[in-house]
Protein backbone atom coordinates (compact mmCIF):
# COMPACT_ATOMS: atom_id res chain seq x y z
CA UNK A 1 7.53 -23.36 11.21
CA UNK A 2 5.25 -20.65 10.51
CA UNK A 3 1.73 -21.04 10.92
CA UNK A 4 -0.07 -20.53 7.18
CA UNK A 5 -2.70 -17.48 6.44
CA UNK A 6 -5.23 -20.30 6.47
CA UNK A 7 -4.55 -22.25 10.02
CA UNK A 8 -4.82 -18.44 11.14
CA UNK A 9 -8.20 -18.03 10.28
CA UNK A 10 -9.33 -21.24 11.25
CA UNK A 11 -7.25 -20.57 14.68
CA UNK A 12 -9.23 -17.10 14.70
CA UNK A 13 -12.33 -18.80 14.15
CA UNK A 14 -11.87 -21.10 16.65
CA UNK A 15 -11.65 -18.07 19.36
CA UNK A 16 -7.82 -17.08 18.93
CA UNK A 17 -7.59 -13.41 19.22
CA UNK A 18 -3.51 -13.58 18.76
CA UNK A 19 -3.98 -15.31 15.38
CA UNK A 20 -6.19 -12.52 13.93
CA UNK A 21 -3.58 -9.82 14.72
CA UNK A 22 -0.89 -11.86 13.24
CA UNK A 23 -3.43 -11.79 9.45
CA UNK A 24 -3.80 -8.18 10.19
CA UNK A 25 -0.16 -7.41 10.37
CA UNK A 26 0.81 -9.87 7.39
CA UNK A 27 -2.14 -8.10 4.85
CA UNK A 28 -2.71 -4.41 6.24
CA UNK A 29 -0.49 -2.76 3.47
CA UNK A 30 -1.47 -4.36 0.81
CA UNK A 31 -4.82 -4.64 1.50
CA UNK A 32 -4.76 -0.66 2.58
CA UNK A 33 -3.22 0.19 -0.87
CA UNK A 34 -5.31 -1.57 -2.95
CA UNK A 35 -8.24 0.24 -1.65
CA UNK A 36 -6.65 3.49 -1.44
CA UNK A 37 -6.26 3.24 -5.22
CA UNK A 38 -9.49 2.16 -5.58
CA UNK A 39 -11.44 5.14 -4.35
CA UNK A 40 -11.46 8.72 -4.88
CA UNK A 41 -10.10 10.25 -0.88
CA UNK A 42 -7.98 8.95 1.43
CA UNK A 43 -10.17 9.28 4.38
CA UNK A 44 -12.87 7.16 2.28
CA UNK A 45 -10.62 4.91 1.34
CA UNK A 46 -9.69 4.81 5.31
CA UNK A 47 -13.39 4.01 6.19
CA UNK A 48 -13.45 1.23 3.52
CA UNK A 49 -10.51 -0.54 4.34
CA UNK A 50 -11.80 -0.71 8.31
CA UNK A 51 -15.21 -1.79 7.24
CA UNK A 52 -13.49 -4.71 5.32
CA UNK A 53 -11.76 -5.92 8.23
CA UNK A 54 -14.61 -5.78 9.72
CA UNK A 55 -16.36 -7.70 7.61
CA UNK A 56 -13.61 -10.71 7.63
CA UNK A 57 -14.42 -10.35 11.66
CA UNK A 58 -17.99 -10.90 11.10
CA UNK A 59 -17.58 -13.69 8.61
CA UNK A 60 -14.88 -15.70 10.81
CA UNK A 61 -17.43 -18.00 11.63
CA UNK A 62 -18.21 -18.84 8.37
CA UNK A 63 -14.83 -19.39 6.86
CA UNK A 64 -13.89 -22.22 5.28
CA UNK A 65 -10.15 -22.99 3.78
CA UNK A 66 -11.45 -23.35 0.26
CA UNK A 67 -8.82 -21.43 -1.16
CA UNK A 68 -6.03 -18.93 -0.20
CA UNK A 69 -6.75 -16.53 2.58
CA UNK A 70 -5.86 -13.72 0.50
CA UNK A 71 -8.48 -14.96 -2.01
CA UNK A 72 -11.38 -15.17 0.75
CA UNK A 73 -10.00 -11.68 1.64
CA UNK A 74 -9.95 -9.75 -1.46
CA UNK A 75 -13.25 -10.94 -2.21
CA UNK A 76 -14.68 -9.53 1.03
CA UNK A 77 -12.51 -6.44 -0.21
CA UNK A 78 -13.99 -6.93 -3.80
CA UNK A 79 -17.54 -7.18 -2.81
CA UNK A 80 -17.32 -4.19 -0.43
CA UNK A 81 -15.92 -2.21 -2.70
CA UNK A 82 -18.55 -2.78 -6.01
CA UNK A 83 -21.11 -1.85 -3.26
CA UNK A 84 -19.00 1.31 -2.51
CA UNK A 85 -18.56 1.98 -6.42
CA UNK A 86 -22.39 1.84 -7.29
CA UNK A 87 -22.62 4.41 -5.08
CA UNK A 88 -19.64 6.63 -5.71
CA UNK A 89 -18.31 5.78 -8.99
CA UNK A 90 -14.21 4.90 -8.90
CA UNK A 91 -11.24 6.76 -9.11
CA UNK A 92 -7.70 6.84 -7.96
CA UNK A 93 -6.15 8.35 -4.74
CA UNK A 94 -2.68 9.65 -5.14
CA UNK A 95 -0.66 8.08 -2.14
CA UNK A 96 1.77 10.08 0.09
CA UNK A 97 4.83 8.66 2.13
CA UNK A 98 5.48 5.61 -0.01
CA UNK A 99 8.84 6.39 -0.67
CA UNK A 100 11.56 3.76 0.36
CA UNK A 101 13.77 4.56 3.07
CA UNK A 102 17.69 5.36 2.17
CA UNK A 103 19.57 7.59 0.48
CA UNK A 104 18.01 10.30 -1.49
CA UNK A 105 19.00 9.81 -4.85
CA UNK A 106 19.94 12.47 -7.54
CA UNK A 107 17.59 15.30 -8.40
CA UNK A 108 17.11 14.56 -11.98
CA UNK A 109 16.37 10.87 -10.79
CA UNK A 110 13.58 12.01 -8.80
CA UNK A 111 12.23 14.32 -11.44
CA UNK A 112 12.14 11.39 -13.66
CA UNK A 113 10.63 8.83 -11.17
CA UNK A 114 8.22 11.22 -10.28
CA UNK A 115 7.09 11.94 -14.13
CA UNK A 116 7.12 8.03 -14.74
CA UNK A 117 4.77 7.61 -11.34
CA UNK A 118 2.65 10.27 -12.51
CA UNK A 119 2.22 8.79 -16.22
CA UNK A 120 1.81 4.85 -14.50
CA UNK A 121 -0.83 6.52 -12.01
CA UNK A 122 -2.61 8.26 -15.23
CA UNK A 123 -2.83 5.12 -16.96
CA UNK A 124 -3.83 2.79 -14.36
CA UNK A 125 -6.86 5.85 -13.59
CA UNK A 126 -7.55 5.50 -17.77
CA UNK A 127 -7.86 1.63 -17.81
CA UNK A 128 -11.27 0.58 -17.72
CA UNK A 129 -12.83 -0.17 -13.89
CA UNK A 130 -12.94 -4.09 -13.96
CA UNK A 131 -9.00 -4.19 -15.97
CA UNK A 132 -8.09 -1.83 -13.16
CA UNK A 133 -9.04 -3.91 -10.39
CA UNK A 134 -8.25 -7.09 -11.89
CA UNK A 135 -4.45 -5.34 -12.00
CA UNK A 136 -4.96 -4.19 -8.70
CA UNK A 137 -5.71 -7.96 -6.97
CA UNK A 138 -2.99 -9.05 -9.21
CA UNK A 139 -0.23 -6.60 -7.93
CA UNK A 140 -1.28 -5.69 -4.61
CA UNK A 141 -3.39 -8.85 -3.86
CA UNK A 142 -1.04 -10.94 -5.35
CA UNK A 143 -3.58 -13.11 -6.47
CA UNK A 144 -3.21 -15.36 -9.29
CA UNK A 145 -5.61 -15.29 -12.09
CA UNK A 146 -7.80 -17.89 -11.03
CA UNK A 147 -7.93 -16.28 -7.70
CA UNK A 148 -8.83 -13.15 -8.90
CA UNK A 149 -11.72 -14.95 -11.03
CA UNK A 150 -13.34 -16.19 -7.69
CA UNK A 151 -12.59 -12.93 -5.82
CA UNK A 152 -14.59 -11.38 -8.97
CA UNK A 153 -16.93 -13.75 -9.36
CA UNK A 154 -16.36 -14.26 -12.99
CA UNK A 155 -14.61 -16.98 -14.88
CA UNK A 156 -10.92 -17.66 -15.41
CA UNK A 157 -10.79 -16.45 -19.18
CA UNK A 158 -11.99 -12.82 -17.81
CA UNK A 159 -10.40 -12.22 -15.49
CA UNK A 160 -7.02 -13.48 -17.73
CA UNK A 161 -8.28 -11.10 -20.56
CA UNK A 162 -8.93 -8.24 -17.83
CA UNK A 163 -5.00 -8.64 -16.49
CA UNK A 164 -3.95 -9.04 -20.07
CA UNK A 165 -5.41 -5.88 -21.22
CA UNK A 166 -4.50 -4.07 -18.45
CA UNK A 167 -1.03 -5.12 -18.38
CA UNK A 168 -0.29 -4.62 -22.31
CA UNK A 169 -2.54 -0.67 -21.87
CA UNK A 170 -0.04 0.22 -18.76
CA UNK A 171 2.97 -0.85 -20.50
CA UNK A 172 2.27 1.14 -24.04
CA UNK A 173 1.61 4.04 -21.37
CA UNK A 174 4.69 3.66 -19.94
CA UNK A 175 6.38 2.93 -23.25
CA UNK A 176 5.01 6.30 -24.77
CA UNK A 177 6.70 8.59 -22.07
């Protein structure tokens, strides 16, 4: 049986090394794409996403299974990044080299995903700062609502209304192409 995200950390914290690659490898990609969209450059975004790692290295000591490791983590992420934001302001990074591997599909099918990317990336950059990140834990944190309340440090009811706005502004966006 698989060891869980959270007898990882506590393994980590307790000295193991091993375990804390095994957490790296399981939430690198998401973690890395929710703060690539989160930020304005790629090699920002880059910096950010090392700095919160190490951050969760710092705070090993101090973890505590309280809830999901992915919650702990994306508010380590969350906090980082409002601290990054006050400074910068926030804006989305267009990624490169996310396509699946396989065939190449038809021409006109890639002219069409690309114009339907480009609208979704438009409309997630429109949405208001706190609807976009509570989208962003949601999809790429695949955090649950009350998860991303405590990541946010707001109530449940916000961070519902947040996901619920964002979700019904995305799809009319999408809709309207």
């Amino acid at each position: 049986m698989e060891a869980s995200d959270e007898q990882l950390m506590l393994a980590y914290r307790d000295g193991n090394a091993g375990a804390f690659e095994t957490l790296y490898a399981r939430h690198r990609g998401r973690l890395y794409r929710f703060v690539l969209r989160s930020v304005k450059s790629r090699p920002v975004g880059e910096e950010l996403f090392q700095e919160i790692w190490l951050r969760v290295i710092e705070a090993r000591g101090r973890y505590s299974p309280q809830a999901r490791f992915t919650t702990w983590l994306y508010t380590i992420a969350h906090n980082h990044l409002v601290d990054h934001w006050r400074k910068r302001g926030l804006t989305l990074v267009a990624l490169e080299g996310d396509e699946a591997p396989g065939a190449s599909p038809d021409p006109a099918d890639q002219v069409q995903a690309r114009q339907s990317l480009a609208r979704f990336a438009a409309a997630l950059q429109a949405l208001p700062p706190l609807q976009r990140e509570a989208f962003l834990l949601h999809e790429e944190g695949e955090l649950s609502v009350a998860e991303i309340a405590v990541a946010t440090g707001t109530n449940e009811e916000a961070a519902k209304s947040r996901l619920r706005y964002a979700m019904a502004k995305l799809k009319a966006a999408m809709n309207d192409g």
